[in-house]
PDB file of N, CA and C in Angstrom:
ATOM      1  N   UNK A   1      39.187 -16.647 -20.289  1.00  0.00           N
ATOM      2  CA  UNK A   1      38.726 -16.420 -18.939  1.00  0.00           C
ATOM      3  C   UNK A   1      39.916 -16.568 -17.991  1.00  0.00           C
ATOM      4  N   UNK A   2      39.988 -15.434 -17.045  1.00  0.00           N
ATOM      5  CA  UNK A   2      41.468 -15.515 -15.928  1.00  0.00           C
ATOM      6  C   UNK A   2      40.964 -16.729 -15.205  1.00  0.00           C
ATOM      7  N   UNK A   3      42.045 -16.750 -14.603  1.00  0.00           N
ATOM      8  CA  UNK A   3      41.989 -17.915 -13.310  1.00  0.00           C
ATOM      9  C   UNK A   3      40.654 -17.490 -11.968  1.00  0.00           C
ATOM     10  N   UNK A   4      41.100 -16.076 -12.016  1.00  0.00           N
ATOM     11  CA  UNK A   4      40.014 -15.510 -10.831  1.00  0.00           C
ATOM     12  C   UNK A   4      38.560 -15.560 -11.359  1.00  0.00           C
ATOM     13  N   UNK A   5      38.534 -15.332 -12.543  1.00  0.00           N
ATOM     14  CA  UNK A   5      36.987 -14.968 -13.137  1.00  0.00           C
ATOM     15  C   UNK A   5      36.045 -16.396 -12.381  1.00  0.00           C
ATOM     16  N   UNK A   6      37.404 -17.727 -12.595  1.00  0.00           N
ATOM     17  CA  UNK A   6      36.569 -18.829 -12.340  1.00  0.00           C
ATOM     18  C   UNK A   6      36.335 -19.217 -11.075  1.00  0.00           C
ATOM     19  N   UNK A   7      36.588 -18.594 -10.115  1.00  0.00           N
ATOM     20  CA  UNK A   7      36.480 -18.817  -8.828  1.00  0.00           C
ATOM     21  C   UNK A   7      35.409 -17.887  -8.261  1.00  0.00           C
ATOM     22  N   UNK A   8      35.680 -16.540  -8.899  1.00  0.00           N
ATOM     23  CA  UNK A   8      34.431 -15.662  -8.636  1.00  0.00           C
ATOM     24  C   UNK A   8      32.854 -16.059  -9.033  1.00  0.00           C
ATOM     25  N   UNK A   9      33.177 -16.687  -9.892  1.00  0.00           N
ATOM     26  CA  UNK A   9      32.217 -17.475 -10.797  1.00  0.00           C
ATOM     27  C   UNK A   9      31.161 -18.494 -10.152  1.00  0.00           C
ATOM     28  N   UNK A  10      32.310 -18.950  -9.381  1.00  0.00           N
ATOM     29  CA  UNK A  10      31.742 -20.047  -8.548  1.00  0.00           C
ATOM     30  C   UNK A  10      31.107 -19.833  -7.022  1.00  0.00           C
ATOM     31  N   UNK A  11      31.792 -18.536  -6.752  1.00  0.00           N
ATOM     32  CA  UNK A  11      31.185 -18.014  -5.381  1.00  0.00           C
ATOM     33  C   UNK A  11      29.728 -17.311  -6.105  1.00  0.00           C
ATOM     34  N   UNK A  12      29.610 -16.919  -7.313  1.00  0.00           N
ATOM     35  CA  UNK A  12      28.135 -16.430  -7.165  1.00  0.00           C
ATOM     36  C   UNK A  12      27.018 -17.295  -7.461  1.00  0.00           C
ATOM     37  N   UNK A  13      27.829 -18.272  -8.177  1.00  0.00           N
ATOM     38  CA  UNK A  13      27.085 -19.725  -8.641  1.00  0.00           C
ATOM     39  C   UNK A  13      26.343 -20.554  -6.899  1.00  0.00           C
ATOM     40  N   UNK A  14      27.057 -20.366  -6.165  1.00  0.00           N
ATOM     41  CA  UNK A  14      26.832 -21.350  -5.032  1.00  0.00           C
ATOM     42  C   UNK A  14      26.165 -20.358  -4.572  1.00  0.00           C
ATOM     43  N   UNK A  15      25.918 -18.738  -4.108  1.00  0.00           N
ATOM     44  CA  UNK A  15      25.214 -17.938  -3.548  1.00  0.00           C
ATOM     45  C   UNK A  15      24.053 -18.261  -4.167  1.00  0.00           C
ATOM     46  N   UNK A  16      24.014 -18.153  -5.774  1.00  0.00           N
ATOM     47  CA  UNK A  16      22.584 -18.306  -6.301  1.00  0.00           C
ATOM     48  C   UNK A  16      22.251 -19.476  -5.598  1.00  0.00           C
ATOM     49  N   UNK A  17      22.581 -20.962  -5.931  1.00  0.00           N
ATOM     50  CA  UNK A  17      21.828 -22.001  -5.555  1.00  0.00           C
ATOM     51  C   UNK A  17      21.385 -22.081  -3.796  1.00  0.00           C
ATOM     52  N   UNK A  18      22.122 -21.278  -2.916  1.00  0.00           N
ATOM     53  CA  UNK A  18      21.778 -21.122  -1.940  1.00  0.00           C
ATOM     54  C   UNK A  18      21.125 -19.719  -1.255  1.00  0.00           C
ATOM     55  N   UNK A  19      20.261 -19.195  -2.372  1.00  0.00           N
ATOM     56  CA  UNK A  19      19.866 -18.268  -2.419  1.00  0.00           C
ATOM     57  C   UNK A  19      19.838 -17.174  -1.167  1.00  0.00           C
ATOM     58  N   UNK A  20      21.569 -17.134  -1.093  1.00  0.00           N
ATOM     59  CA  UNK A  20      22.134 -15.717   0.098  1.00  0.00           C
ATOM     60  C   UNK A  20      22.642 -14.826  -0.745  1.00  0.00           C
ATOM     61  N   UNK A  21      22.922 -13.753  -0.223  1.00  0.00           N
ATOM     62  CA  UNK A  21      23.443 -12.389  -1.319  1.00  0.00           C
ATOM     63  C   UNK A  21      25.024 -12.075  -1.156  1.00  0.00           C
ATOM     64  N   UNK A  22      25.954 -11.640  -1.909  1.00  0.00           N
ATOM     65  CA  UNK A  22      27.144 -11.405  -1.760  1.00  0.00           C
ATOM     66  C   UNK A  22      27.362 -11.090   0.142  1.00  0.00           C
ATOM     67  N   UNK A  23      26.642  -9.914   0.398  1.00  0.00           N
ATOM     68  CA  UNK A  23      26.896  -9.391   1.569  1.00  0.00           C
ATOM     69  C   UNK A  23      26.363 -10.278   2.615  1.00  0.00           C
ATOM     70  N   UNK A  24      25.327 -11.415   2.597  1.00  0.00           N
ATOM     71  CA  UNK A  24      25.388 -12.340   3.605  1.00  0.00           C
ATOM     72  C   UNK A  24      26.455 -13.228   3.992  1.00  0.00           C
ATOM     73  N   UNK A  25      27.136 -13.924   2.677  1.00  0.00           N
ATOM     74  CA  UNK A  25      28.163 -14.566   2.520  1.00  0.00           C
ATOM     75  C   UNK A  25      29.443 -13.582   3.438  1.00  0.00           C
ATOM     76  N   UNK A  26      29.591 -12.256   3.390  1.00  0.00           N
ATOM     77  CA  UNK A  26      30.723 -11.983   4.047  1.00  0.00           C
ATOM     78  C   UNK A  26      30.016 -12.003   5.539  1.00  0.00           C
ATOM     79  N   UNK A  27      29.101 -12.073   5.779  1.00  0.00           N
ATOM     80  CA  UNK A  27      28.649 -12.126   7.044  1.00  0.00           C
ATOM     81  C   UNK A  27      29.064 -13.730   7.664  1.00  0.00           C
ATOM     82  N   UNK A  28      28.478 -14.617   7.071  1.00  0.00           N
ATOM     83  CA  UNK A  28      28.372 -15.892   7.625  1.00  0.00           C
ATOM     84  C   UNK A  28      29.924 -16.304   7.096  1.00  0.00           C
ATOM     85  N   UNK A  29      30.819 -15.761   6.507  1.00  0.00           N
ATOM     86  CA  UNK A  29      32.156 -15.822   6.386  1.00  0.00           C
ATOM     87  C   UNK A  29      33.028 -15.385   7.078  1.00  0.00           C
ATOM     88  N   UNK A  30      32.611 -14.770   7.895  1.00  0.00           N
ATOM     89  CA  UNK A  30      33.773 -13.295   8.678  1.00  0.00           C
ATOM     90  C   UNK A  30      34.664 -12.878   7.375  1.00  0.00           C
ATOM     91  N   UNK A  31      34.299 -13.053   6.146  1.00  0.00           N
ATOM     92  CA  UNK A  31      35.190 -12.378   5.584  1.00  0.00           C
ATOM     93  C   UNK A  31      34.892 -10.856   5.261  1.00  0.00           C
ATOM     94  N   UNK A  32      35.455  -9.258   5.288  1.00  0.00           N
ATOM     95  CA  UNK A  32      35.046  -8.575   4.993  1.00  0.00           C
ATOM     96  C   UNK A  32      34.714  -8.065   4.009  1.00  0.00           C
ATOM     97  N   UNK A  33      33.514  -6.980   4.318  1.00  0.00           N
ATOM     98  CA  UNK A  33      32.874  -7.294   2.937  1.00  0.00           C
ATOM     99  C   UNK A  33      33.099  -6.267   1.767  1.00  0.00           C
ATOM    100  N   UNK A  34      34.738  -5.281   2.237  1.00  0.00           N
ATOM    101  CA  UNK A  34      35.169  -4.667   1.567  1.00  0.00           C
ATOM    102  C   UNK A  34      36.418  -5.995   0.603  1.00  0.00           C
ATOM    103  N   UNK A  35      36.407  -7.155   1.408  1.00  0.00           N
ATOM    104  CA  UNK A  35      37.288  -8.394   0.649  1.00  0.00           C
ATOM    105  C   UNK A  35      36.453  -9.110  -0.198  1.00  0.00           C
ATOM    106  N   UNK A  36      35.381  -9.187   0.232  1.00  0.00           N
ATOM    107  CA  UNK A  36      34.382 -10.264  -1.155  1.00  0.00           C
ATOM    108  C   UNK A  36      33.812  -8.661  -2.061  1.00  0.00           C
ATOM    109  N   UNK A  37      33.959  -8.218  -1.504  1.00  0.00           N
ATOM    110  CA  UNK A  37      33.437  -7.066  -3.029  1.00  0.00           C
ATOM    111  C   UNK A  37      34.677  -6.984  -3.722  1.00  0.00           C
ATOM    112  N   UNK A  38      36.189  -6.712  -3.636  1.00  0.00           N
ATOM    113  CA  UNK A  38      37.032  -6.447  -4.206  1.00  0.00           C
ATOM    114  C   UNK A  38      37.436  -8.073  -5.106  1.00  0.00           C
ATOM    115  N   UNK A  39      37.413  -9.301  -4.067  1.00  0.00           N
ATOM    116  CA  UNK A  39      37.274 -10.828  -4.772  1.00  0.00           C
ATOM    117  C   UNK A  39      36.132 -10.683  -6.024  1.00  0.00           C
ATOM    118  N   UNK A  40      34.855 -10.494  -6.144  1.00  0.00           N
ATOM    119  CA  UNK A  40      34.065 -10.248  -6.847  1.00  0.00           C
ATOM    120  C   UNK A  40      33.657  -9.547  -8.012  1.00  0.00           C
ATOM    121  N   UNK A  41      34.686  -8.396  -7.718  1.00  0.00           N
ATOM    122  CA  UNK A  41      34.665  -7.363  -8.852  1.00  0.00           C
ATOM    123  C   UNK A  41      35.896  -7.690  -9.747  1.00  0.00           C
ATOM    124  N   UNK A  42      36.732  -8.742  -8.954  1.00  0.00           N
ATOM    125  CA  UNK A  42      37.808  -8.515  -9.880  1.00  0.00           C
ATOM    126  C   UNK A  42      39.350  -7.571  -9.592  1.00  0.00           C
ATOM    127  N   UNK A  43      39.016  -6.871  -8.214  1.00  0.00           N
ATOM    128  CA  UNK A  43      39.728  -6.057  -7.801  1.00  0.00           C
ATOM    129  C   UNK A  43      41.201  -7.004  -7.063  1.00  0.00           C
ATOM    130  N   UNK A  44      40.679  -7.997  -6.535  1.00  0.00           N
ATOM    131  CA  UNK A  44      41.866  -8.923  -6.144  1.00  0.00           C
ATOM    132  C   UNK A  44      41.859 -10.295  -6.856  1.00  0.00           C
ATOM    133  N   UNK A  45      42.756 -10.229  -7.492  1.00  0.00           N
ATOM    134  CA  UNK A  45      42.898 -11.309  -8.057  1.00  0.00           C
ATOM    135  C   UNK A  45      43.132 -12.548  -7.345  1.00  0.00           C
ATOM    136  N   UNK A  46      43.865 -11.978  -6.574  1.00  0.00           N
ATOM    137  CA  UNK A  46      44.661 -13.471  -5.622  1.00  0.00           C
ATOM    138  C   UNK A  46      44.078 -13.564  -4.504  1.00  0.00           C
ATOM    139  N   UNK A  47      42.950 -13.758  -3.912  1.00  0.00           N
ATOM    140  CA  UNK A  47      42.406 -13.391  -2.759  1.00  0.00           C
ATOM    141  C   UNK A  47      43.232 -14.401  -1.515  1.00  0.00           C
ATOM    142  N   UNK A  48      43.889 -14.844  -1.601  1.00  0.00           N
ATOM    143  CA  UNK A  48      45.224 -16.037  -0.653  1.00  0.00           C
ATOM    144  C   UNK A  48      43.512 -17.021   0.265  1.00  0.00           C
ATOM    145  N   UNK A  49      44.754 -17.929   0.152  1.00  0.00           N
ATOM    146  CA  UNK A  49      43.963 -19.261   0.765  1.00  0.00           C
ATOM    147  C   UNK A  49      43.111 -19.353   2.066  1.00  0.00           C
ATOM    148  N   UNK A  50      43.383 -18.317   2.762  1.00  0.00           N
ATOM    149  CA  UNK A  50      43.026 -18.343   3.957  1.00  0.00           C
ATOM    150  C   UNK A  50      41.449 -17.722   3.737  1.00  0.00           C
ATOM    151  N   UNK A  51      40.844 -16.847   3.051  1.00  0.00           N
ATOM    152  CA  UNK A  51      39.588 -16.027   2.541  1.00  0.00           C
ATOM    153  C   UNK A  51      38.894 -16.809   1.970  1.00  0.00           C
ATOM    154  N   UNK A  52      39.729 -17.755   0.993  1.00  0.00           N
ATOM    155  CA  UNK A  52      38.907 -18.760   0.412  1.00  0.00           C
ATOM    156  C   UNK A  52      38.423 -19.896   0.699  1.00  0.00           C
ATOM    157  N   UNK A  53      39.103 -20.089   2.094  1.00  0.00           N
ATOM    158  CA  UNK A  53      39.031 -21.225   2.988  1.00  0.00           C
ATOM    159  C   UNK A  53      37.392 -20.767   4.093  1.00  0.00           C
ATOM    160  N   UNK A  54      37.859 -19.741   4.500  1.00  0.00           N
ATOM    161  CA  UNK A  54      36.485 -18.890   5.147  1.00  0.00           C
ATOM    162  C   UNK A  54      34.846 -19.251   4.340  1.00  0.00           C
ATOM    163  N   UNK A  55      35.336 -18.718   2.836  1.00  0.00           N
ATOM    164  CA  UNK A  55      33.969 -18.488   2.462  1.00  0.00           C
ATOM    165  C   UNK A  55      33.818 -20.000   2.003  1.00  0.00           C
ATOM    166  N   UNK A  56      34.468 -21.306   1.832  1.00  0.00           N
ATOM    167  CA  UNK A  56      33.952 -22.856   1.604  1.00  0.00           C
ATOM    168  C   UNK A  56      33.674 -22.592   2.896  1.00  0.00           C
ATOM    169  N   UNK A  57      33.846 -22.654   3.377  1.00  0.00           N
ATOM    170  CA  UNK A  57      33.525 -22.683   5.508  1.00  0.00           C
ATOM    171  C   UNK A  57      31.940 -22.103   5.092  1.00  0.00           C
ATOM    172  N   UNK A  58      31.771 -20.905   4.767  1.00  0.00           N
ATOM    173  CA  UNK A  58      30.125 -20.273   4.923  1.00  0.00           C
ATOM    174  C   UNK A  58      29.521 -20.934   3.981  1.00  0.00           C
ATOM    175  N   UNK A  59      30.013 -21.624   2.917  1.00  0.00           N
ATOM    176  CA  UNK A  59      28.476 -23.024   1.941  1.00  0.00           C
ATOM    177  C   UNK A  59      28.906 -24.053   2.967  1.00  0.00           C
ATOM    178  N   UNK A  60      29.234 -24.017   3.996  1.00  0.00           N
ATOM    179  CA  UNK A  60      29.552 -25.383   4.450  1.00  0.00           C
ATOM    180  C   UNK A  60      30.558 -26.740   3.787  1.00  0.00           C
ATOM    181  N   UNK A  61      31.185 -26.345   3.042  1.00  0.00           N
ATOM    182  CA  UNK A  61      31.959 -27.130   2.234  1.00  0.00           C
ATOM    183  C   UNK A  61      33.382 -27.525   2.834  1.00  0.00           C
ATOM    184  N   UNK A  62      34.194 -28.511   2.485  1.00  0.00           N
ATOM    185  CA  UNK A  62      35.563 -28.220   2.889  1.00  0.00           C
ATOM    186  C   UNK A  62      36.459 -27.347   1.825  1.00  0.00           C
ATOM    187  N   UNK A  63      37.349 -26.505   1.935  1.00  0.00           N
ATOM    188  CA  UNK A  63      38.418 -25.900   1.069  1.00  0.00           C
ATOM    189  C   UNK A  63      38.184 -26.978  -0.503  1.00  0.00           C
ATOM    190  N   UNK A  64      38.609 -28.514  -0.443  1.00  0.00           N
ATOM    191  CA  UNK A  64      38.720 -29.341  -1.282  1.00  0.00           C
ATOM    192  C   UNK A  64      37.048 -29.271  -2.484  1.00  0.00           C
ATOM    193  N   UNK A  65      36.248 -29.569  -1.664  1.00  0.00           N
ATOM    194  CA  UNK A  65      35.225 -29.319  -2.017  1.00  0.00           C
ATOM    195  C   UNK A  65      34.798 -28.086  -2.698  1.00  0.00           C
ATOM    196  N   UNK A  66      34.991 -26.772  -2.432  1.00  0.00           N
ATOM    197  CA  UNK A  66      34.939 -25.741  -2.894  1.00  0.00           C
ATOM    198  C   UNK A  66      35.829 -25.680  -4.566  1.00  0.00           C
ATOM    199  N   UNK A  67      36.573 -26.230  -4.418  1.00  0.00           N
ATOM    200  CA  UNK A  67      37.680 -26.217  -5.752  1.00  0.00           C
ATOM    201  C   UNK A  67      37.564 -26.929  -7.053  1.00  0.00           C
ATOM    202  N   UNK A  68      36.336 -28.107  -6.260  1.00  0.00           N
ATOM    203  CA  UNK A  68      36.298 -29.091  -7.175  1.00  0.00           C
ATOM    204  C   UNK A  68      35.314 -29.069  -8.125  1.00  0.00           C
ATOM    205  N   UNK A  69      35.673 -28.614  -9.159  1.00  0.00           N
ATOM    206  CA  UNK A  69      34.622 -28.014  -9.934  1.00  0.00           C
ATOM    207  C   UNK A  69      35.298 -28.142 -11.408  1.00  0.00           C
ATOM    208  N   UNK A  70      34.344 -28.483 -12.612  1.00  0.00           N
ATOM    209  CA  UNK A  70      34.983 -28.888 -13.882  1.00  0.00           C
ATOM    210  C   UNK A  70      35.590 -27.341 -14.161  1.00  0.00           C
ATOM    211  N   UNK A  71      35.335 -26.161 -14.345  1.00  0.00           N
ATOM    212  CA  UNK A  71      35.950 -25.421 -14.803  1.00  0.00           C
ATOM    213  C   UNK A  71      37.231 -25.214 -14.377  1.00  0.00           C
ATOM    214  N   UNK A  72      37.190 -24.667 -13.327  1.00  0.00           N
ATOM    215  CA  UNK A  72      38.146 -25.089 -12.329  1.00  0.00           C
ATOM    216  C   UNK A  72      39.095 -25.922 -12.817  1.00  0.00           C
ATOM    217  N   UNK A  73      38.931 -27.116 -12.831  1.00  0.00           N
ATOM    218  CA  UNK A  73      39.634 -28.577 -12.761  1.00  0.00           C
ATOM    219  C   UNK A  73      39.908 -28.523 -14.353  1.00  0.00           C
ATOM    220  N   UNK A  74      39.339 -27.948 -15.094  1.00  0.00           N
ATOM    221  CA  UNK A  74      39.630 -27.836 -16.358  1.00  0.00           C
ATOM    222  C   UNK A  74      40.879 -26.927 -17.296  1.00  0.00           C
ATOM    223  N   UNK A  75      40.672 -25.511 -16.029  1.00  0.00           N
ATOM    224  CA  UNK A  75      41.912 -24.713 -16.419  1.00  0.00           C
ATOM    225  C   UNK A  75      43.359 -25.355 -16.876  1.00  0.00           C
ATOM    226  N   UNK A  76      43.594 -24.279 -17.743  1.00  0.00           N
ATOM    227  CA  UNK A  76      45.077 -25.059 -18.099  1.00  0.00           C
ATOM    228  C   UNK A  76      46.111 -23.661 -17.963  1.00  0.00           C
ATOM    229  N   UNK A  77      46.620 -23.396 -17.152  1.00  0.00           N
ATOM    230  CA  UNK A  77      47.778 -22.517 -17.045  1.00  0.00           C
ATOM    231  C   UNK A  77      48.598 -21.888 -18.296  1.00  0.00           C
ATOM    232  N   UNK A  78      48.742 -23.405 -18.947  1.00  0.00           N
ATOM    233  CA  UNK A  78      49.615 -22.771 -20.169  1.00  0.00           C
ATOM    234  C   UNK A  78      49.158 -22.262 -20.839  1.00  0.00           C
ATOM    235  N   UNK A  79      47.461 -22.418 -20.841  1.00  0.00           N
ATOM    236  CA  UNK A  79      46.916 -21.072 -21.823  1.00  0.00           C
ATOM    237  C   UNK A  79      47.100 -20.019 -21.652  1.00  0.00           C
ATOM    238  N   UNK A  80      46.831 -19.452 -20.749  1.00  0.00           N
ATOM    239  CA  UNK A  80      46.629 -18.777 -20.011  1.00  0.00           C
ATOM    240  C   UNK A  80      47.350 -17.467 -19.957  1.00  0.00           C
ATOM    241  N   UNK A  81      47.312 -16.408 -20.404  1.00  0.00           N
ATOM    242  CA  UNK A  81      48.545 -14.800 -20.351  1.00  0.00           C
ATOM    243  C   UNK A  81      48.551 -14.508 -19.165  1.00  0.00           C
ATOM    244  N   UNK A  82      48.118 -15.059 -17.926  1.00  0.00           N
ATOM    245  CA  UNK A  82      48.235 -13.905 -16.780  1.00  0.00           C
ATOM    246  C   UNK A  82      49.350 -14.006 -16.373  1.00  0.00           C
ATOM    247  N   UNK A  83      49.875 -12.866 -15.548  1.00  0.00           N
ATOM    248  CA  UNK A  83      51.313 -12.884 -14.995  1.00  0.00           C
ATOM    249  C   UNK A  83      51.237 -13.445 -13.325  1.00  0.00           C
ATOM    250  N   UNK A  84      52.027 -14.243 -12.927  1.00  0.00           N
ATOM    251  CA  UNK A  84      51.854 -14.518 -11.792  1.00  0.00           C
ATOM    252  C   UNK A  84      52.242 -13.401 -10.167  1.00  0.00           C
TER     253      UNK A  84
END
C-alpha cells in the first residue's frame, strides 16, 4: 500500500463515520473539488500540507489529529518502492 492510498483511506474512513460525501467535504473544506477528486483517485499523490490541513479543518480535527492514525503511524518508508 503507497503512502497516499493511506491517507486517502482515511479521508473516506472519517467521511463514512461522519456520514458527508466526498463533494461535501470539498465544500466545508474550501478545498476544490477538482483537488479532493484528484487526492482520492489517486491522481495526486502529494496533495502538500496546506489541503490537508483544510480538510482536518472540515472533520474538525487539528492537522496532528488527522495523522494520527495506526496505519499511518505504522508506515515504514523503507518498505516502501515509491519514488519521492
Amino acid at each position: 500500500m503507497d503512502y497516499s492510498d493511506i491517507y486517502v483511506q482515511r479521508i473516506y474512513s472519517l467521511c463514512k463515520q461522519r456520514g458527508i460525501s466526498i463533494n461535501k467535504l470539498a465544500i466545508m473544506s474550501g478545498v476544490r473539488q477538482s483537488s479532493i477528486d484528484n487526492i482520492v483517485s489517486g491522481r495526486t499523490k502529494n496533495p502538500g500540507v496546506k489541503n490537508i490541513h483544510k480538510i482536518a479543518i472540515a472533520f474538525n480535527m487539528t492537522l496532528a489529529e488527522f495523522l494520527d492514525f495506526d496505519e499511518l503511524n505504522n508506515f515504514s518508508f523503507d518498505d516502501n518502492d515509491e519514488e519521492e
